[in-house]
Protein backbone atom coordinates (compact mmCIF):
# COMPACT_ATOMS: atom_id res chain seq x y z
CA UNK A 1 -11.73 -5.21 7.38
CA UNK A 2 -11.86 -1.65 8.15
CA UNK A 3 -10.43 0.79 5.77
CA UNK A 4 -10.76 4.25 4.80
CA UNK A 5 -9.07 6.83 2.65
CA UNK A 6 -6.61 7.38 5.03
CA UNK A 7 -6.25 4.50 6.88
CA UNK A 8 -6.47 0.77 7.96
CA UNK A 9 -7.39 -0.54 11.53
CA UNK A 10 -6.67 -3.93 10.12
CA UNK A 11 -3.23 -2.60 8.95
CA UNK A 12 -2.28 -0.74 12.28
CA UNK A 13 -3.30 -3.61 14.04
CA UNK A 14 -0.88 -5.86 11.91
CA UNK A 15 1.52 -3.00 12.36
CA UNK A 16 1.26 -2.76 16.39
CA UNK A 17 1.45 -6.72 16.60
CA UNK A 18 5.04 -6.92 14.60
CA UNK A 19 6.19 -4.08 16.26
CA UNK A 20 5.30 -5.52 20.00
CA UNK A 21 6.79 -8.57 18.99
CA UNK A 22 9.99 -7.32 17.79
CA UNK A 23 10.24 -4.93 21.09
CA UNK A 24 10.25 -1.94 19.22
CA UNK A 25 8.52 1.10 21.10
CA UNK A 26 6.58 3.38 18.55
CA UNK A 27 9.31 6.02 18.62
CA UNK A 28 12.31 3.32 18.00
CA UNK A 29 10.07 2.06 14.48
CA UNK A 30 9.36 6.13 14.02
CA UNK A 31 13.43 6.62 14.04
CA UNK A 32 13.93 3.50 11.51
CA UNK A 33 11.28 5.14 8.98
CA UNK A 34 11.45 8.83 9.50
CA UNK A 35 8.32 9.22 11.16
CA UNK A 36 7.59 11.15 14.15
CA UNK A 37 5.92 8.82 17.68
CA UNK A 38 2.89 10.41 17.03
CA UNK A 39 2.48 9.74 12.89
CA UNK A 40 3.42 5.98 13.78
CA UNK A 41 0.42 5.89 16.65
CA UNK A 42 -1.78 7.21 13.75
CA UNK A 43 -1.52 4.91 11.27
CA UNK A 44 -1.51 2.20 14.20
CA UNK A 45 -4.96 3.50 15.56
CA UNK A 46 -6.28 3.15 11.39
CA UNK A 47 -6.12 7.28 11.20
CA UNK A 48 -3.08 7.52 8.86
CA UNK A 49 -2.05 5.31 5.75
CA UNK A 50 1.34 4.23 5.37
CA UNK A 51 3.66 6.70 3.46
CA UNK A 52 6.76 6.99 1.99
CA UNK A 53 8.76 3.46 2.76
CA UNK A 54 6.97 2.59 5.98
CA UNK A 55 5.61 -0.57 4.91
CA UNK A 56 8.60 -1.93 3.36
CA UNK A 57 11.29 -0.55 6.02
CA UNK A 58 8.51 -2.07 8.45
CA UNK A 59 8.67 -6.01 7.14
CA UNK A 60 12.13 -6.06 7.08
CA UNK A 61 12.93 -4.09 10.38
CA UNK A 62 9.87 -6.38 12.49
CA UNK A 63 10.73 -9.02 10.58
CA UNK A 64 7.31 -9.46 9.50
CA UNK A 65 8.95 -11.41 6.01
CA UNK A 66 6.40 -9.70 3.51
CA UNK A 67 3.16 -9.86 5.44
CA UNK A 68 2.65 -5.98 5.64
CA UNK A 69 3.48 -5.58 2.13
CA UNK A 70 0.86 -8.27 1.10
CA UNK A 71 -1.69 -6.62 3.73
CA UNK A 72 -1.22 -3.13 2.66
CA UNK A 73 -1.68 -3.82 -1.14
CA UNK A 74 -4.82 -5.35 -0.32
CA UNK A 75 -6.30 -1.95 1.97
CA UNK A 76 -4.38 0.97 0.09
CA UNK A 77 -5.06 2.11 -3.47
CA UNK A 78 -2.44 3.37 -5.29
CA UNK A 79 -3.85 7.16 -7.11
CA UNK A 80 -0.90 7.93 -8.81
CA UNK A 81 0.46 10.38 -6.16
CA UNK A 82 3.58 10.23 -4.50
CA UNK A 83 3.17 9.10 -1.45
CA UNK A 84 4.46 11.83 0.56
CA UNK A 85 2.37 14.27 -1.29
CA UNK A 86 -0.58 12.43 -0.70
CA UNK A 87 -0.02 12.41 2.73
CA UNK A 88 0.65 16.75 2.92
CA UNK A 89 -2.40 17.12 1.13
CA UNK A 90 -4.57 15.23 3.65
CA UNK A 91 -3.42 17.66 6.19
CA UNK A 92 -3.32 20.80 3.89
CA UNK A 93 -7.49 20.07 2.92
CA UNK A 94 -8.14 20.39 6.21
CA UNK A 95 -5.67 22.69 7.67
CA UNK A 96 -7.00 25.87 9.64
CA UNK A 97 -3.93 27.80 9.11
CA UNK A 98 -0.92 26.88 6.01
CA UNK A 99 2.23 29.34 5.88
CA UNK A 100 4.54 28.67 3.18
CA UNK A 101 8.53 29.73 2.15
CA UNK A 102 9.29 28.89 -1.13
CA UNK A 103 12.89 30.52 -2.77
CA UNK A 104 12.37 28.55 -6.30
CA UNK A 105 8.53 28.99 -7.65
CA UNK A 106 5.52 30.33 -6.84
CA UNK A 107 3.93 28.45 -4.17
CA UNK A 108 1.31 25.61 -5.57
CA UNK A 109 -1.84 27.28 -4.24
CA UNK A 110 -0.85 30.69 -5.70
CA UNK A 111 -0.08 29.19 -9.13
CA UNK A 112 -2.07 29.85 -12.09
CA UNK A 113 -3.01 27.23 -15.20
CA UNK A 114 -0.55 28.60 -17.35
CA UNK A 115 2.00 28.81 -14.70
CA UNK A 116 1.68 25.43 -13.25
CA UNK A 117 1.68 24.15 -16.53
CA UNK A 118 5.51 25.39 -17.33
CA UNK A 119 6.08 24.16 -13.33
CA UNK A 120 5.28 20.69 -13.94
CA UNK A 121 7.07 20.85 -17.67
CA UNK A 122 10.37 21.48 -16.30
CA UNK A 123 10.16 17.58 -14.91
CA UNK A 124 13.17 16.37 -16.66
CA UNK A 125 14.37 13.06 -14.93
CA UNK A 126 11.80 11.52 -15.24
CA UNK A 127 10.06 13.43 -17.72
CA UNK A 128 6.18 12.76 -17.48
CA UNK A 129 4.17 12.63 -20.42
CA UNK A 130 1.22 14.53 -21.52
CA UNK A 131 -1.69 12.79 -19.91
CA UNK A 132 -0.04 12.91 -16.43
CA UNK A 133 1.15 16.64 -17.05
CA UNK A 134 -2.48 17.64 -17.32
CA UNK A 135 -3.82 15.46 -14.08
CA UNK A 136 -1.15 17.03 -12.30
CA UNK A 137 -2.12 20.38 -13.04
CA UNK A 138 -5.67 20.33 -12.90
CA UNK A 139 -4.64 18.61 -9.51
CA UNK A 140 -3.57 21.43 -8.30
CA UNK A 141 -5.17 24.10 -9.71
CA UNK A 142 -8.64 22.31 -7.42
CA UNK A 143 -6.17 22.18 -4.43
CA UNK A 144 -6.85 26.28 -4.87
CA UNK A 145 -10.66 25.82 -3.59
CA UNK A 146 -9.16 26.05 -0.06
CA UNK A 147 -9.43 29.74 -0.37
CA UNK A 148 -13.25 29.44 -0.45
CA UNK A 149 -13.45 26.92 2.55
CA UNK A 150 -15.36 28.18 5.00
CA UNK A 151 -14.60 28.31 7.64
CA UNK A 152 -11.70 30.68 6.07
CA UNK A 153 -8.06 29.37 6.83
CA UNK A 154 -5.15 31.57 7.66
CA UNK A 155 -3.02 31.53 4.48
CA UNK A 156 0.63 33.07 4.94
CA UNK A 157 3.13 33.43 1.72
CA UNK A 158 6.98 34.61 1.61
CA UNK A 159 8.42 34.14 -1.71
CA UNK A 160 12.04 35.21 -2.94
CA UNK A 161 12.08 37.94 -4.83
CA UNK A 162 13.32 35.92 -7.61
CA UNK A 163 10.90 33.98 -8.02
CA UNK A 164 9.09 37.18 -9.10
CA UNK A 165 11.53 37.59 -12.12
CA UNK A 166 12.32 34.11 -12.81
CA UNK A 167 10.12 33.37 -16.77
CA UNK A 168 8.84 29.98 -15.82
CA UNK A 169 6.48 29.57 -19.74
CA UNK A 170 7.60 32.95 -20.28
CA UNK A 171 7.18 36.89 -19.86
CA UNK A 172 3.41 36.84 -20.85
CA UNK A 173 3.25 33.71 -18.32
CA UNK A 174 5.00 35.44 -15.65
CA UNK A 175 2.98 38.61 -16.00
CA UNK A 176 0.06 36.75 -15.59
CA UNK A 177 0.94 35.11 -12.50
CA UNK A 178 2.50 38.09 -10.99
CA UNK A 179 -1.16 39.76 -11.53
CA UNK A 180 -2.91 36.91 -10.10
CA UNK A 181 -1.00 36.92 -7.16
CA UNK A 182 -2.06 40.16 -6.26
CA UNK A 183 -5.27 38.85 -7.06
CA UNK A 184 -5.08 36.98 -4.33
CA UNK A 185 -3.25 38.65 -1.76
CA UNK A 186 -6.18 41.17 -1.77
CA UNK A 187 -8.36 39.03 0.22
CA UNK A 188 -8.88 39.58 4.11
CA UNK A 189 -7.38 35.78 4.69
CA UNK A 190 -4.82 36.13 2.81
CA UNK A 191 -0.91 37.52 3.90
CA UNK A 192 1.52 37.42 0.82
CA UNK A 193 5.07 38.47 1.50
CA UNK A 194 8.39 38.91 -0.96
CA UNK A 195 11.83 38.47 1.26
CA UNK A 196 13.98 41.07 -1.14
CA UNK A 197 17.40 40.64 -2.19
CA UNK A 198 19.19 42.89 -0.32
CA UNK A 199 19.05 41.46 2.98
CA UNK A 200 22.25 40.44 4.61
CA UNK A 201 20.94 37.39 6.78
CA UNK A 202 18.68 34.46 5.81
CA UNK A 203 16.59 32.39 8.60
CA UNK A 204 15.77 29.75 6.03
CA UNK A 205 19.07 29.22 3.28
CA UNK A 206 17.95 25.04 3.95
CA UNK A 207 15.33 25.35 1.91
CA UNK A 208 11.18 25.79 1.19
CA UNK A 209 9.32 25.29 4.47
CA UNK A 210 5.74 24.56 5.06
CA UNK A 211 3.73 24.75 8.52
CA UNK A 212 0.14 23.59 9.20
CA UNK A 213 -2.31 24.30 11.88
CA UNK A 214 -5.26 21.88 12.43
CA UNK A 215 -8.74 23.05 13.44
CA UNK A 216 -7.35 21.42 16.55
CA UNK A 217 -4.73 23.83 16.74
CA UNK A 218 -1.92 21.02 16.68
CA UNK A 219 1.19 21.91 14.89
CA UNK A 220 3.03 20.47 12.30
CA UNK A 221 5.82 21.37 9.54
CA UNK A 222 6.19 19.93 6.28
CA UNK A 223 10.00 19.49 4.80
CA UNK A 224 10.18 18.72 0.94
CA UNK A 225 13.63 17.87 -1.02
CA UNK A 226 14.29 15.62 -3.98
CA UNK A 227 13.73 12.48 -2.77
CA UNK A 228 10.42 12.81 -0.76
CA UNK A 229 9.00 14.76 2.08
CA UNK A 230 8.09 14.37 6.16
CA UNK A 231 6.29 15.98 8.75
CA UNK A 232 8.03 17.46 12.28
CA UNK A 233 5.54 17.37 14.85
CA UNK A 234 7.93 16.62 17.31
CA UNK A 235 9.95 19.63 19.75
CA UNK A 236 12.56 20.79 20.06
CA UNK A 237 12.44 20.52 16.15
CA UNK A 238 9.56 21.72 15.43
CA UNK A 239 9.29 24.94 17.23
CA UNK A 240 12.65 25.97 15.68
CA UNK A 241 11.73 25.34 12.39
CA UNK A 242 8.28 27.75 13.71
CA UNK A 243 11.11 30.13 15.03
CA UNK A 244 12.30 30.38 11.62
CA UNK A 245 8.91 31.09 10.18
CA UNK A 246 8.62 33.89 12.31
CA UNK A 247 12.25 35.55 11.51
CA UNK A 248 11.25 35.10 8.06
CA UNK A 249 8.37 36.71 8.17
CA UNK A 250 9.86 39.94 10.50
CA UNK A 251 12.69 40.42 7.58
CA UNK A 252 10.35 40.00 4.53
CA UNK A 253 8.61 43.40 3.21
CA UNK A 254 5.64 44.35 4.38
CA UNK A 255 2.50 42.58 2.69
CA UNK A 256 1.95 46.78 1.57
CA UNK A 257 5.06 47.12 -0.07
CA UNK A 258 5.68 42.98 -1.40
CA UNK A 259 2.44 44.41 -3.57
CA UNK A 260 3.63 47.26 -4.58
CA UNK A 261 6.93 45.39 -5.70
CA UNK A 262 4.82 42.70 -7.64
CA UNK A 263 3.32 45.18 -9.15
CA UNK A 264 6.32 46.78 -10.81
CA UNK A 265 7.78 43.80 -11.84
CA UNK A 266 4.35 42.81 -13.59
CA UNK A 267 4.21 45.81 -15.09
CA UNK A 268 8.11 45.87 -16.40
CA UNK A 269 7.36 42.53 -18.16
């Protein structure tokens, strides 16, 4: 068998033979587990490990009575990650280009210790105990040696301007991420945007919005909610959700004045 962090050709092979044999096309098994044509081809050709409920959706749907499960326990390690993230990181590590919305925190990558700490402690149902409360957040805090990566990615932020005022750990918490943030925004890579309250219109009131640009240059967005997350590679979908991006970006302040704003409200804490 031939398995890798990511993949399985043994596993897409399984995968294509049920699928063939229960005269489902890749895009009629992508519609039954929320993947996209392409995603499904992936972890078919061994370049993508099954995420989310793929594998179990799969038996039952190609009525392959257990087989994948059994096949897939065998060639996939479970780290501890949910599945979906596991799968945005993947693409995020190597990603030549990440903008990101977020209206509730700080985005992950701009986060400091402190900061993340309070992000992750504010997991109520379930609640996660200490041990996994520090993975998680040294997890991320080495997810922030992308700004290093040579060569440099295009990084893109628009945050809500209350995000800026919201005391996740605190005012001396806050403060300290507000700084760092500008930190960060100061380098030539780097675009960090605040979308202020006063504006009368809203390209994005669905939610946080992520999209990725391979060294490749292929496109993808990444949707998160409650319940787990999925990629749109696919048009017409995904260039409106890029569409959106790019009205977000034209009504957001200037990256000149968003630091200027930061500023302030670090210094009024």
């Amino acid at each position: 068998m031939q398995s890798g962090e990511r993949g399985s050709e043994s596993f897409g092979a399984m995968l294509r033979f049920f699928r063939e044999r229960a005269g489902l096309t890749q895009e009629g098994l992508g519609n039954h587990v929320k993947y996209s044509k392409s995603q499904v081809a992936m972890v078919e050709r061994g370049e993508r490990a099954p995420k989310g409920c793929l594998v179990g959706i799969a038996d039952d749907v190609l009525g392959a009575q257990g087989a994948l499960s059994l096949l897939a326990k065998k060639e996939f390690k479970d780290n501890g990650l949910r599945p979906w993230t596991e799968d945005y990181l993947a693409e995020e590590r190597k990603a030549a280009s990440i903008l990101s919305y977020q209206n509730h925190v700080i985005p992950g990558l701009l986060q400091t210790e402190a900061y993340a700490r309070a992000v992750y402690s504010c997991n109520f149902c379930p609640a996660i105990d200490d041990e996994e409360l520090e993975t998680r957040v040294a997890d991320r805090l080495a997810r922030q040696q992308i700004f290093e990566r040579k060569p440099l990615p295009t990084l893109g932020f628009i945050v809500e301007q209350s995000v800026l005022t919201r005391p996740l750990g605190g005012r001396k918490v806050l403060k300290e991420q507000l700084l760092h943030m500008l930190d960060v925004g100061r380098r030539r890579h780097v675009h960090l945007q605040v979308m202020p309250h006063d504006r009368e219109s809203h390209a994005s009131l669905m939610g946080p919005l992520i999209l990725l640009e391979t060294a490749e240059r292929t496109q993808l967005a990444y949707i998160e909610g409650h319940k787990g997350g999925y990629f749109v590679s696919e048009q017409p979908d995904l260039g409106n959700l890029i569409g959106k991006y790019g009205i977000l970006r034209a009504h957001a302040l200037s990256p000149e004045k968003s630091a200027t704003l930061i500023e302030k409200v670090a210094h009024e804490l």
